[in-house]
Every structure is written in structure tokens, then in C-alpha cells.
N, C-alpha and C. Protein backbone atom coordinates (compact mmCIF):
# COMPACT_ATOMS: atom_id res chain seq x y z
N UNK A 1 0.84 -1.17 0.00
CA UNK A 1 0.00 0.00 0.00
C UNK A 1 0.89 1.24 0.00
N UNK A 2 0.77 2.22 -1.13
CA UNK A 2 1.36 3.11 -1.03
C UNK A 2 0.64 4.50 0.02
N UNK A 3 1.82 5.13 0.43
CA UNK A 3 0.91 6.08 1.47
C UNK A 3 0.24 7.19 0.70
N UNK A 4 -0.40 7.70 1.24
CA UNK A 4 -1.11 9.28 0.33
C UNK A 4 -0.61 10.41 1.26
N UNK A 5 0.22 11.10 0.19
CA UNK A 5 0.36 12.25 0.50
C UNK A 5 -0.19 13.43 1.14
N UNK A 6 0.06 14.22 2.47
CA UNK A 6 -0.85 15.28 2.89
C UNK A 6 0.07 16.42 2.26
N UNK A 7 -0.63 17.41 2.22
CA UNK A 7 0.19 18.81 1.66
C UNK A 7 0.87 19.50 2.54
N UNK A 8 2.24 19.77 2.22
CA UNK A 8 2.57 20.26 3.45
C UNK A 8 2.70 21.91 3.68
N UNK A 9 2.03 22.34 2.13
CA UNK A 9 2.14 23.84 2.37
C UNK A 9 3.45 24.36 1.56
N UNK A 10 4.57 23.71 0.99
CA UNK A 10 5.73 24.24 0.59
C UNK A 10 5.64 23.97 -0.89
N UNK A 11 5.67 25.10 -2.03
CA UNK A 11 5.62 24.66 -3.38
C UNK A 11 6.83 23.89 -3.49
N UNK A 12 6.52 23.48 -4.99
CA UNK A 12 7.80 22.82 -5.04
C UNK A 12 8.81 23.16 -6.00
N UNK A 13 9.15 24.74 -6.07
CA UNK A 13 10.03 25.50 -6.70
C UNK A 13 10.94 25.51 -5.20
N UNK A 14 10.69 25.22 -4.24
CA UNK A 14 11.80 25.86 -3.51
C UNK A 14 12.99 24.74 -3.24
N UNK A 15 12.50 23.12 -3.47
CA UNK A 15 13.53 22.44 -3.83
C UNK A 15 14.64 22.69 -5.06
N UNK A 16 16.11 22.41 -4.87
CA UNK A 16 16.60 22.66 -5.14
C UNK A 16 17.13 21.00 -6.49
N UNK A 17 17.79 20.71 -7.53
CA UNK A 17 17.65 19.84 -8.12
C UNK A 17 18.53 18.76 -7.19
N UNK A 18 19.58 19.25 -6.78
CA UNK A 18 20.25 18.26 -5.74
C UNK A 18 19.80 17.75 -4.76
N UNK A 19 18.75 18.34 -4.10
CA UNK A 19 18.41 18.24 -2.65
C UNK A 19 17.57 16.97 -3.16
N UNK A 20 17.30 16.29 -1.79
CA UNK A 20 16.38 14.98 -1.71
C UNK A 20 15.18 15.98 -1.17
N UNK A 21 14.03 15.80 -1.40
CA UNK A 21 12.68 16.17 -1.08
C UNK A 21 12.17 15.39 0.25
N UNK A 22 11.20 15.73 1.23
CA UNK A 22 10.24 15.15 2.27
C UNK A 22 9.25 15.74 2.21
N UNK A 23 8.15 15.05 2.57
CA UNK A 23 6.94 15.77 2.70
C UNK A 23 6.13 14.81 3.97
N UNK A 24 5.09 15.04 4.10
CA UNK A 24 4.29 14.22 5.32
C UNK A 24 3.47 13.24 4.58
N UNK A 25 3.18 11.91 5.05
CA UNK A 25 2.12 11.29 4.25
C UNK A 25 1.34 10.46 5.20
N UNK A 26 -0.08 9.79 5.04
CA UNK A 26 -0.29 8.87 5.77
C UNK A 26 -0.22 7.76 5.18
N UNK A 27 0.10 6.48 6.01
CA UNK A 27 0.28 4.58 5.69
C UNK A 27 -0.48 4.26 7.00
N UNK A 28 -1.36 3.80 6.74
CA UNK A 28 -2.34 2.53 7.66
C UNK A 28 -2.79 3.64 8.72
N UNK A 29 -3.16 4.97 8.57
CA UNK A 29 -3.17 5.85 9.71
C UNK A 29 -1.94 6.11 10.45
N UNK A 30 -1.29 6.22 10.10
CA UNK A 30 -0.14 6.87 10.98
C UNK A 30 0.83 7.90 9.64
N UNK A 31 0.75 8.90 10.20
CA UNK A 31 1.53 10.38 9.60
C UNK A 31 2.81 8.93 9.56
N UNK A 32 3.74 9.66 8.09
CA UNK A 32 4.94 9.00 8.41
C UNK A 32 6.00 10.36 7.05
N UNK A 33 6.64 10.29 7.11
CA UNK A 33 7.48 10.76 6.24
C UNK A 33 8.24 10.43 5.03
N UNK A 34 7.98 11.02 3.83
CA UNK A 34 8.26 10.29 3.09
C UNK A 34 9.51 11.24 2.19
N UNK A 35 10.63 10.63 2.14
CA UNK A 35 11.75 10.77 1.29
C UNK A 35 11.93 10.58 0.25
N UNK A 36 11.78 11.40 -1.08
CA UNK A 36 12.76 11.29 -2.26
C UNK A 36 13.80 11.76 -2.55
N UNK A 37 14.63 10.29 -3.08
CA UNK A 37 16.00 10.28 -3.12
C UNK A 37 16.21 10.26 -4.50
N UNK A 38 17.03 11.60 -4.64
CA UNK A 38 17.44 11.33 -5.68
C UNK A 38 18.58 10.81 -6.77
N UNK A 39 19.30 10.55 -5.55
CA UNK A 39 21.08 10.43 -5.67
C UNK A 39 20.84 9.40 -5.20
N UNK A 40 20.76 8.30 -5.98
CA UNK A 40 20.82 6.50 -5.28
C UNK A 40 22.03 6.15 -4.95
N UNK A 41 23.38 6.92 -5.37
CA UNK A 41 24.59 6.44 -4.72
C UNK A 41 24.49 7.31 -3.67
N UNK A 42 23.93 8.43 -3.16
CA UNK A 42 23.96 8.82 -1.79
C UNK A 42 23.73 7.62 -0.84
N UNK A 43 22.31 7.46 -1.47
CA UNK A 43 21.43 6.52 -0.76
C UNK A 43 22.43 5.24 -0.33
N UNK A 44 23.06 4.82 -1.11
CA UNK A 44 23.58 3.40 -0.90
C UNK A 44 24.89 3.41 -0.25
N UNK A 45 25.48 4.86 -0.61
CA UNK A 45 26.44 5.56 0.86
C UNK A 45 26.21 5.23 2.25
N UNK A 46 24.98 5.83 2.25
CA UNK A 46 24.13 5.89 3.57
C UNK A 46 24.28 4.74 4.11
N UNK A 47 23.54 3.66 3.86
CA UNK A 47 22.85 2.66 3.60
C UNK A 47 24.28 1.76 4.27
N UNK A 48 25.41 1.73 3.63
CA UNK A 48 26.25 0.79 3.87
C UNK A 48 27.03 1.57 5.11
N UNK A 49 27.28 3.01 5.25
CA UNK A 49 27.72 3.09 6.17
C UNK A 49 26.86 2.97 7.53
N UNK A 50 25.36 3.33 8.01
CA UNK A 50 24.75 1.95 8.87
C UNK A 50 25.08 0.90 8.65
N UNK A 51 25.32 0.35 7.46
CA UNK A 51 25.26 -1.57 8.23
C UNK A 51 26.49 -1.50 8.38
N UNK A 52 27.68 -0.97 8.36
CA UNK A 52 29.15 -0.83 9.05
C UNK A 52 28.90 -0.43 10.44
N UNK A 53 28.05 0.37 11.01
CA UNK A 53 27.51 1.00 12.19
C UNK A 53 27.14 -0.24 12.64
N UNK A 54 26.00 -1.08 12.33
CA UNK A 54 25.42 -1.72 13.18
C UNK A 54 26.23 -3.08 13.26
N UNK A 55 27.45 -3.29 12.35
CA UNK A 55 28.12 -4.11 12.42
C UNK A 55 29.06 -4.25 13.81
N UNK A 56 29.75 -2.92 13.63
CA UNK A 56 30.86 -2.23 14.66
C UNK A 56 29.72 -2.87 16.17
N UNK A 57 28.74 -2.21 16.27
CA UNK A 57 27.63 -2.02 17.28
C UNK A 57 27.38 -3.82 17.53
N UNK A 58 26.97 -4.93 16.74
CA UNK A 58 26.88 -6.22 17.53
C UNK A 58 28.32 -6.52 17.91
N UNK A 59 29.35 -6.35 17.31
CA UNK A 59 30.71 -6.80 17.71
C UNK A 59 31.09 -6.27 19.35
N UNK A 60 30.61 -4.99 19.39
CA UNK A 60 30.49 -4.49 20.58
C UNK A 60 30.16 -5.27 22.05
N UNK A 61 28.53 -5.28 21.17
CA UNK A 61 27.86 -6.13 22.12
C UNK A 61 27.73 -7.89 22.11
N UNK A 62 28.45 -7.96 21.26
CA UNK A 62 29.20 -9.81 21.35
C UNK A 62 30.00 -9.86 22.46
N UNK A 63 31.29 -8.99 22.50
CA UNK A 63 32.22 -8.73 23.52
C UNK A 63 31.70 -8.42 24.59
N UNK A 64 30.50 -7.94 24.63
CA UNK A 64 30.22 -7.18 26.66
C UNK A 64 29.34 -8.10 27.18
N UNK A 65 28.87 -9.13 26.49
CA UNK A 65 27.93 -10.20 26.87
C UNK A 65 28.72 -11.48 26.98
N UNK A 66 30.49 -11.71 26.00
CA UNK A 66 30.48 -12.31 25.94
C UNK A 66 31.55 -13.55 27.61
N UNK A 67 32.10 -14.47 26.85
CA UNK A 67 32.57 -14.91 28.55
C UNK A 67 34.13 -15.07 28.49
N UNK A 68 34.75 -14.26 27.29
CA UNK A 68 36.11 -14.03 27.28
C UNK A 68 36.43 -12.67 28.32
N UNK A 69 35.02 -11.95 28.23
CA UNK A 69 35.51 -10.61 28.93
C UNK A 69 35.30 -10.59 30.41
N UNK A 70 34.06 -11.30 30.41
CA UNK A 70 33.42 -11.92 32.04
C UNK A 70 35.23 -12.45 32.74
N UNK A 71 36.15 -13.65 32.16
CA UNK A 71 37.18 -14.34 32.50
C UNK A 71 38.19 -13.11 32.66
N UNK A 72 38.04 -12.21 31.94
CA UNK A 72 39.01 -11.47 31.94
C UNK A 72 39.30 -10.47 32.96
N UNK A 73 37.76 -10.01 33.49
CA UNK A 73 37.67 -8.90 34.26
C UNK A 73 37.30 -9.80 35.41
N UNK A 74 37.48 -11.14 35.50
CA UNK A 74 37.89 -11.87 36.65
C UNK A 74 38.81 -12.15 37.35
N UNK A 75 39.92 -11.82 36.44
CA UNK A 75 41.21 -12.22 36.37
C UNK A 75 42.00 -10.97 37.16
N UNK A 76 41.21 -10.09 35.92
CA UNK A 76 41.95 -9.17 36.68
C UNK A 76 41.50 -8.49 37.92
N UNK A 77 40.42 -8.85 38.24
CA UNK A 77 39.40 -8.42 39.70
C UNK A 77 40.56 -8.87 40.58
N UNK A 78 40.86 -10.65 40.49
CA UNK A 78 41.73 -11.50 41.53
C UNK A 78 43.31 -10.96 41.79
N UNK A 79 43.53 -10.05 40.73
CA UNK A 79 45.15 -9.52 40.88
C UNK A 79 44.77 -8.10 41.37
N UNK A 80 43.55 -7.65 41.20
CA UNK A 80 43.74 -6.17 42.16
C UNK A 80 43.72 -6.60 43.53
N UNK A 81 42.91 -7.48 43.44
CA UNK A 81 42.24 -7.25 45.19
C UNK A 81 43.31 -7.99 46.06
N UNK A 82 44.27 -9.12 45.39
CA UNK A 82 45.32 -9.99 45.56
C UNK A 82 46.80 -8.97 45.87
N UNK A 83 46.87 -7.75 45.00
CA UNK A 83 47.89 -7.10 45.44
C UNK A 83 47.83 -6.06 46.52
N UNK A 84 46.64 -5.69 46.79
CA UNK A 84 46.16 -4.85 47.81
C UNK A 84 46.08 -5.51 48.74
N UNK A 85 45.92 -7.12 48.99
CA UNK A 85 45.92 -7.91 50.16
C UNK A 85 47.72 -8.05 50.30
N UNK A 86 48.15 -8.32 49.76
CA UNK A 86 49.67 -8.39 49.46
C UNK A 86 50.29 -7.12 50.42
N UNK A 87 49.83 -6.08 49.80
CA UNK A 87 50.56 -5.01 50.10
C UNK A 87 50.23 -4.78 51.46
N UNK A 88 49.17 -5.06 52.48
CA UNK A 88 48.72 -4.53 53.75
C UNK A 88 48.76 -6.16 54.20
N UNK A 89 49.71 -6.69 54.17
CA UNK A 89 50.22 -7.87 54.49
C UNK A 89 49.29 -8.73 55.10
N UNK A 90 48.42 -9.23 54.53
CA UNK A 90 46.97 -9.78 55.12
C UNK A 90 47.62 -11.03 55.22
N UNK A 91 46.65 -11.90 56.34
CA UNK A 91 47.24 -13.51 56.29
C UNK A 91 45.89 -14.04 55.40
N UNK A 92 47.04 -15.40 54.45
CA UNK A 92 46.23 -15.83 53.40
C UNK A 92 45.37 -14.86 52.28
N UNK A 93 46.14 -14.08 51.60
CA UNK A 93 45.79 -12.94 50.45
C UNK A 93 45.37 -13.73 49.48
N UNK A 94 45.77 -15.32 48.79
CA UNK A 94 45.68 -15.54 47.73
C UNK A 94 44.00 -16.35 48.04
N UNK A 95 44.24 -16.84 49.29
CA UNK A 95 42.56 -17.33 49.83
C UNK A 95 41.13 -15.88 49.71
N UNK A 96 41.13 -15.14 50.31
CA UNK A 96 40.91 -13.81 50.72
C UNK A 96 40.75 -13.18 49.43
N UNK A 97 41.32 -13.32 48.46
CA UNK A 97 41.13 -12.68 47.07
C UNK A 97 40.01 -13.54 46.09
N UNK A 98 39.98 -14.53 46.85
CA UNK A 98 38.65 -14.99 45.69
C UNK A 98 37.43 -14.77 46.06
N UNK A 99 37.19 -14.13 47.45
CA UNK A 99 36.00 -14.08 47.87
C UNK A 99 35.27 -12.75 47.28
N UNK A 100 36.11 -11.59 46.58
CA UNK A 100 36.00 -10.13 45.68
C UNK A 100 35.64 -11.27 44.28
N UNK A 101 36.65 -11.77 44.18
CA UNK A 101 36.45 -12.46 42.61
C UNK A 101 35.08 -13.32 42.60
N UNK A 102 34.65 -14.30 43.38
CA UNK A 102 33.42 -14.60 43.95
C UNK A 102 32.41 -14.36 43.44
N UNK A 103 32.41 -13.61 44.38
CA UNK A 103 31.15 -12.16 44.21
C UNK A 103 30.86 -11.88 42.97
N UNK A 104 31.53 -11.59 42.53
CA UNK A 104 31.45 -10.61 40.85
C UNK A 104 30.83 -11.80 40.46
N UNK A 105 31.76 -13.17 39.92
CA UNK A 105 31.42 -14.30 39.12
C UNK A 105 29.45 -14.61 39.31
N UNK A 106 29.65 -14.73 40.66
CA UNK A 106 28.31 -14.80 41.03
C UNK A 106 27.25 -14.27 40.60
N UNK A 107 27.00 -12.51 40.69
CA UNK A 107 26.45 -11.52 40.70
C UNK A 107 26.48 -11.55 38.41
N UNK A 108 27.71 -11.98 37.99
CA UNK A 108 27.54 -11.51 36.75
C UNK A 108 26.78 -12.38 36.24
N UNK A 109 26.84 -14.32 36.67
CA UNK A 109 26.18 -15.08 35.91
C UNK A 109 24.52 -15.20 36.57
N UNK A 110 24.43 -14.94 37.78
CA UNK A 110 22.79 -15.25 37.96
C UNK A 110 22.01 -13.95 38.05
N UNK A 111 22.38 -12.63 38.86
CA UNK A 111 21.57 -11.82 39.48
C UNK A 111 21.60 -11.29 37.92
N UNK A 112 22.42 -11.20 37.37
CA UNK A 112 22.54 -10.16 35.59
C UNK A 112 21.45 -10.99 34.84
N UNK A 113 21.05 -11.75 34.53
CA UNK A 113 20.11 -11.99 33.90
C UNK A 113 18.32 -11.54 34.69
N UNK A 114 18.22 -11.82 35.85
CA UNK A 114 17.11 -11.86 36.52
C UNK A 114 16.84 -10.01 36.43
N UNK A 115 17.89 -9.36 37.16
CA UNK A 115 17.66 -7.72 37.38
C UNK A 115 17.61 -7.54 35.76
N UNK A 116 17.89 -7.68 34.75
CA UNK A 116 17.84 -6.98 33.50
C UNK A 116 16.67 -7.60 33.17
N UNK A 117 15.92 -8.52 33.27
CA UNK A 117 14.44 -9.51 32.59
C UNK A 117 13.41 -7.83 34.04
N UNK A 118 13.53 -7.84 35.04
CA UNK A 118 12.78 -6.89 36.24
C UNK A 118 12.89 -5.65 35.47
N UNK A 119 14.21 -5.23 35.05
CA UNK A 119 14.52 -4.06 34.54
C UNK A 119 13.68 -3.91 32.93
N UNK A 120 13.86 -4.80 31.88
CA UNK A 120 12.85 -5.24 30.85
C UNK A 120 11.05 -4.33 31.10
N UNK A 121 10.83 -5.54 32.57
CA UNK A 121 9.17 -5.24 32.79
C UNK A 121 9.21 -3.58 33.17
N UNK A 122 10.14 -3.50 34.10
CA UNK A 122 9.71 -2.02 34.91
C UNK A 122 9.22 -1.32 33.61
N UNK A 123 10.45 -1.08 32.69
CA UNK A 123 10.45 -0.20 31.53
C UNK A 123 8.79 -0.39 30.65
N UNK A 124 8.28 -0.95 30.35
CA UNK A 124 7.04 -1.36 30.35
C UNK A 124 5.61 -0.69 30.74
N UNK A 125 6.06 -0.89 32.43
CA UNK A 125 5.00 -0.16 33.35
C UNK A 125 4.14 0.70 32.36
């Protein structure tokens, strides 16, 4: 279904031959906007530099979900909290350091799914 155009009041001498045109239209009841393009290599400019965007953007979020980074920022949780026990000469630092590392492991694999599914609904409300 193509949308039908509403008028938006602007002749159309004031486009310019380069410029891409918009105007307002309705589809299924809902106002939506409609773009002519006239430069299809703009368009396909566009076009590929989003899906480079949204490429960059899952790689992102592959890495922050994934469990190379979880191990990593475990690792290195156990050597901060391990040299700070070190340094204020604690008895048993290397015992004592997993209980920081612990925690996290804990908190990242069960409570992170449950608070973000709560966090999901709230948003909702």
C-alpha cells in the first residue's frame, strides 16, 4: 500500500535539483514521512555506512555479553584485590582474594540476567 500524500504547504520551486525532497504522508493511519532520493549512490552511501555501524555495534555487544571478557575482568578483579591484600600484608591474600572475585562471578552469571528480565518489565509499566 502506497501512502497518500498530505500537503505540506511548501511549493515545489523551492527544492533545489540536488536536494532529496520530504513531505508528510499517511500509511495505515499513521503520519509517516516520506523521502525522495534522488542520488541512489547517496542513498547506498548511507545505507552501507549503517550496516558498518550496526556491524561495529553487535561486535560491541558480542564482547560485553560475551565470557572471554566476564574471565578477563575476573582475572583481573583476583590480581587487584590480591595485590592490595599483598601489600597490607593480610594472612592468606591468595585465599581472601577470591572471595571479591566470587562475588562478581556470582552476581555476573545469575543476578545479571534476573535484574535486566525486572529491569525489561519495569520499563514497560
Amino acid at each position: 500500500m502506497l501512502p497518500q500524500r498530505i500537503d505540506s504547504g511548501k511549493s515545489d520551486d523551492s527544492s533545489s535539483e540536488n536536494d532529496d525532497s520530504a513531505s508528510m504522508a499517511t500509511l495505515n493511519g499513521r503520519d509517516v514521512v516520506v523521502i525522495e532520493i534522488k542520488d541512489f549512490e547517496a542513498l547506498e552511501e548511507r545505507v552501507a555506512r549503517i550496516e558498518e555501524r550496526n556491524r561495529r555495534v553487535e561486535l560491541d555487544k558480542a564482547f560485553e555479553t560475551s565470557y572471554t571478557r566476564r574471565i578477563i575482568v575476573t582475572l583481573i578483579t583476583y590480581g587487584i584485590v590480591l595485590a592490595f591484600l599483598i601489600s597490607i600484608k593480610s594472612p592468606k591474600p591468595y585465599l581472601i582474594a577470591l572471595i571479591p572475585t566470587g562475588a562478581y562471578v556470582l552476581s555476573n552469571l545469575s543476578v545479571g540476567k534476573r535484574v535486566k528480565k525486572c529491569w525489561k518489565k519495569c520499563l514497560n509499566c
